[in-house]
Protein backbone atom coordinates (compact mmCIF):
# COMPACT_ATOMS: atom_id res chain seq x y z
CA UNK A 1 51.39 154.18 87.56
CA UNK A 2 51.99 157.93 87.44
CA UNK A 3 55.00 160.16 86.33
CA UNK A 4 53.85 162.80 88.54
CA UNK A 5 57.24 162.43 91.38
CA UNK A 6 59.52 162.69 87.70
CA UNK A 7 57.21 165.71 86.73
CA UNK A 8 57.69 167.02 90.01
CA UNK A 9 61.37 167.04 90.11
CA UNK A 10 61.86 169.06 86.58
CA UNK A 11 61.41 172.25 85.12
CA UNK A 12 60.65 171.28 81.16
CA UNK A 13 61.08 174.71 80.00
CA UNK A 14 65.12 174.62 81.23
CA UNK A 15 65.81 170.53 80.23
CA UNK A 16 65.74 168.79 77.44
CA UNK A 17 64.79 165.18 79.14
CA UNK A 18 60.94 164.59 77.99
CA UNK A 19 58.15 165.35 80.12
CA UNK A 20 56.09 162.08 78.49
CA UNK A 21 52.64 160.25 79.52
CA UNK A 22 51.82 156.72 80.94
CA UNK A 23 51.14 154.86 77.13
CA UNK A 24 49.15 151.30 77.09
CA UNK A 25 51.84 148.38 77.15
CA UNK A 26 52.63 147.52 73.28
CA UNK A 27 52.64 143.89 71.69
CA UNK A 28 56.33 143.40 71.80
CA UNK A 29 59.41 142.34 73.70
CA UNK A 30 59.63 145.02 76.22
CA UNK A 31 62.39 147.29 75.98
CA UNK A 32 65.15 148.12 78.73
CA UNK A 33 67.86 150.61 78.69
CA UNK A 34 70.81 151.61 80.88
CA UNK A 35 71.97 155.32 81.31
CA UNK A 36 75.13 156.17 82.70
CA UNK A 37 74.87 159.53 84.03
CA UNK A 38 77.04 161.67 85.70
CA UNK A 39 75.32 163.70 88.01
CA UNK A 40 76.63 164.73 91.55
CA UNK A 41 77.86 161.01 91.35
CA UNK A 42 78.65 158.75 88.42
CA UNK A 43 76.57 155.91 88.39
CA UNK A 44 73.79 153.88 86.22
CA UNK A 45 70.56 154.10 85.65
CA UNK A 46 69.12 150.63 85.01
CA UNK A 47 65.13 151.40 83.43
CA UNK A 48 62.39 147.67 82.31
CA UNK A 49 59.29 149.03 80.81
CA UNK A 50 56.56 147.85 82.63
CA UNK A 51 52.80 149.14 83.29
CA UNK A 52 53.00 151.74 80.26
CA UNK A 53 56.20 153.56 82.41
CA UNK A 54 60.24 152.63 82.64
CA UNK A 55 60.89 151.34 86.19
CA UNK A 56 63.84 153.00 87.12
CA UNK A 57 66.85 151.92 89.64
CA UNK A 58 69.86 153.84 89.97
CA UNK A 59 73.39 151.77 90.42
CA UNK A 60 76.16 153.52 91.76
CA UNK A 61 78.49 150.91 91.01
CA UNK A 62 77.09 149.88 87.56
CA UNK A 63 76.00 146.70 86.59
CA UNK A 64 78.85 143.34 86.67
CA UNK A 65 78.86 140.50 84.78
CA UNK A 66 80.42 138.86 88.01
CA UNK A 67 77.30 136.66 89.34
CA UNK A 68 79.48 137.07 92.95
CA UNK A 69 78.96 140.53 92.85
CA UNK A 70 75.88 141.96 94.42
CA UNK A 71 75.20 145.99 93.25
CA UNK A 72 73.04 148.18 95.55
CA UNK A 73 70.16 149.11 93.05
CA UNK A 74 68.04 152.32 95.12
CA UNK A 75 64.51 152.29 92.83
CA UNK A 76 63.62 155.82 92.35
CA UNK A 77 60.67 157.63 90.50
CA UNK A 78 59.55 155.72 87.15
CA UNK A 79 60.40 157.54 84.47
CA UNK A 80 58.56 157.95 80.58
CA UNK A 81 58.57 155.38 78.20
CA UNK A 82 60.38 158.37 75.82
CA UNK A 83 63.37 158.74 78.59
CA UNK A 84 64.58 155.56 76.67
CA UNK A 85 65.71 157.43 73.75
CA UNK A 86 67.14 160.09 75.94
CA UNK A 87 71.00 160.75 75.53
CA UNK A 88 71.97 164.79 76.36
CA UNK A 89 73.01 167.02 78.54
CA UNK A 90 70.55 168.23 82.11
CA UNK A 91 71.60 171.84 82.37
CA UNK A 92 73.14 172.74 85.69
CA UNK A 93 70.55 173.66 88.58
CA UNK A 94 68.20 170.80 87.44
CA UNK A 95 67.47 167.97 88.78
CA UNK A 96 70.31 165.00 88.17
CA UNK A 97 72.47 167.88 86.41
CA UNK A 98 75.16 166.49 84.31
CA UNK A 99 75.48 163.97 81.22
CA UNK A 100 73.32 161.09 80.07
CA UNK A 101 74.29 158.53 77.84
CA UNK A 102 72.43 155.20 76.53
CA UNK A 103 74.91 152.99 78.01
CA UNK A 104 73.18 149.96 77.08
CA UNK A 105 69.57 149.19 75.58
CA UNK A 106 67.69 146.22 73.85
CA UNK A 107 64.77 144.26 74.70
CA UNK A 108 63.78 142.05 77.88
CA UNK A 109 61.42 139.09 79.10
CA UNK A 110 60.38 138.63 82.88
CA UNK A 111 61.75 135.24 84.01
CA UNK A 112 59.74 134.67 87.03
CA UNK A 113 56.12 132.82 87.11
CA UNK A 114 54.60 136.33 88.28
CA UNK A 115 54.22 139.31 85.57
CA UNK A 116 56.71 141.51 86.12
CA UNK A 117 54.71 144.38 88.22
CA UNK A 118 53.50 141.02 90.53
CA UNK A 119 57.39 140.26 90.84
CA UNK A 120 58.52 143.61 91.99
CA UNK A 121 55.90 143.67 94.68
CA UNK A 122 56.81 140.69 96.19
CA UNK A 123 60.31 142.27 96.18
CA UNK A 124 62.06 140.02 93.53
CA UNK A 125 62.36 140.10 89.77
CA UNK A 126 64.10 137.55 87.44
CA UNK A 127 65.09 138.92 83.71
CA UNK A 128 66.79 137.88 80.45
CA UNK A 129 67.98 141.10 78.85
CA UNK A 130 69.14 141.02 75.28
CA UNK A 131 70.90 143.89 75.15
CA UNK A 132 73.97 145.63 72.51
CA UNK A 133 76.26 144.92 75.77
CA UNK A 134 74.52 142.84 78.31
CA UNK A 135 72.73 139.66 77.71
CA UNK A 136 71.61 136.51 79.80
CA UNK A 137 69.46 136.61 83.10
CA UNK A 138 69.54 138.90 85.65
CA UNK A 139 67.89 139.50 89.21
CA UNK A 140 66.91 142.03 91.38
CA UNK A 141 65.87 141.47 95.09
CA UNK A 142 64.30 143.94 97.40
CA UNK A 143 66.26 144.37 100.77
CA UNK A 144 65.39 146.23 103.88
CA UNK A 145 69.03 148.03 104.33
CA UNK A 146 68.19 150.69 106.46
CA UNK A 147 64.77 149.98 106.89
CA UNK A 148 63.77 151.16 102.90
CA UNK A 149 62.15 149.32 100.68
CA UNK A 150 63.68 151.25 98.14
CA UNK A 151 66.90 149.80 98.14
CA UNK A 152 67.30 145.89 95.87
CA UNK A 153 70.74 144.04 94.70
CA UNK A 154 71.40 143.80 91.03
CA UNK A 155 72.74 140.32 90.78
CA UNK A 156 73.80 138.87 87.71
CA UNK A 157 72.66 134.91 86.98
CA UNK A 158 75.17 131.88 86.37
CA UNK A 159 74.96 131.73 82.52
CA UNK A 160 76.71 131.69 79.51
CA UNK A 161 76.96 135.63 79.65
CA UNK A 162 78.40 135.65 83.36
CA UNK A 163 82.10 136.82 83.21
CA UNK A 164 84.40 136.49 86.73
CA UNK A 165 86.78 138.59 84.86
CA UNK A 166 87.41 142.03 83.75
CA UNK A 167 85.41 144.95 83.95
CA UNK A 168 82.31 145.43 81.45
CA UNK A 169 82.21 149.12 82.08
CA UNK A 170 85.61 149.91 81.40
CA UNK A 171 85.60 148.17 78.49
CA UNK A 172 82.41 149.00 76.73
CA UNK A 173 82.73 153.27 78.30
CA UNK A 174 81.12 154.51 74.92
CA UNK A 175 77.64 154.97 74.29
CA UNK A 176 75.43 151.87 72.39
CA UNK A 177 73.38 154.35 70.70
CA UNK A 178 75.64 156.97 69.30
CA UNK A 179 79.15 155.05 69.84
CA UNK A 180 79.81 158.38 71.75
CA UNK A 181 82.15 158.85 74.85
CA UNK A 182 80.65 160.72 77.81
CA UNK A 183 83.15 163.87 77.37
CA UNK A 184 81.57 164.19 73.95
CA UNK A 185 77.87 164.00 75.63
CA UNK A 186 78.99 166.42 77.96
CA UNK A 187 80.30 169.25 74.97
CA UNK A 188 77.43 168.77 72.87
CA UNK A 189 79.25 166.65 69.87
């Protein structure tokens, strides 16, 4: 794994987002966390630690609860292990420019019969997340819209956590970490 493509992309004199290094895989739960960030777009950022990095998938439309709902998921660079405890401000004319917030974070376990890095190369990855907002099993399949094989569905599981109602991003907006909203982020508070 290499954080060389995140490296690439930033200008660590100008952002406060940590430059970090590939670390050896710890003996613990792996952690997770979800950024909502409001760059160009808002959207989440949904990041598994896995091979000593956080594999990272942005989802424009957040994650659902619904297991009928089925959320484009576009993979994009992996990111440091220390983005996890990232919540701030990327100054305008960087890369992703705008807010970040720890939307959601906790620990995970791969649910499949392959490790997890196995999983994601065969293009499909079963989860439990244990999270301060979202819990039970999750999925994530690989498609080949548009001919990419960057672009997976985040589908939720039929469990106990599955909800067919309401909406778990408008009513859990504020931060898990620092309980704070993202106009706060956004001022500095």
């Amino acid at each position: 794994m290499s954080l060389k493509a995140y490296q690439r992309k930033r200008n660590f004199g100008k952002t406060a987002e940590p430059k970090g290094t590939v670390r050896k895989r710890a003996k613990r739960k792996p952690r997770f966390v979800i950024h909502k960030h409001d760059a160009s777009r808002l959207h989440y950022d949904l990041r598994l630690e896995m091979d000593g990095v956080l594999k990272s998938w942005a989802v424009p439309k957040g994650p659902s609860l619904n297991p009928a709902d089925k959320h484009l998921a576009v993979m994009v660079e992996d990111h440091p292990l220390d983005y996890r405890d990232f919540e701030g401000v990327i100054p305008e004319g960087e890369y992703g420019a705008g807010p970040v917030m720890i939307w959601d974070e906790g620990t995970y376990e791969v649910m499949d019969e392959r490790p997890g890095p196995e999983a994601l190369e065969h293009g499909a990855l079963k989860f439990k997340l244990s999270g301060k907002k979202l819990k039970g099993g999750w999925v994530l399949v690989r498609t080949k819209w548009r001919g990419e094989n960057k672009n997976w569905l985040l589908i939720k599981e039929k469990d106990d956590a599955a909800a067919t109602r309401g909406d778990i991003l408008k009513e859990e907006p504020n931060s898990a970490r620092s309980g704070r909203t993202m106009e706060e982020i956004a001022a500095g508070g």
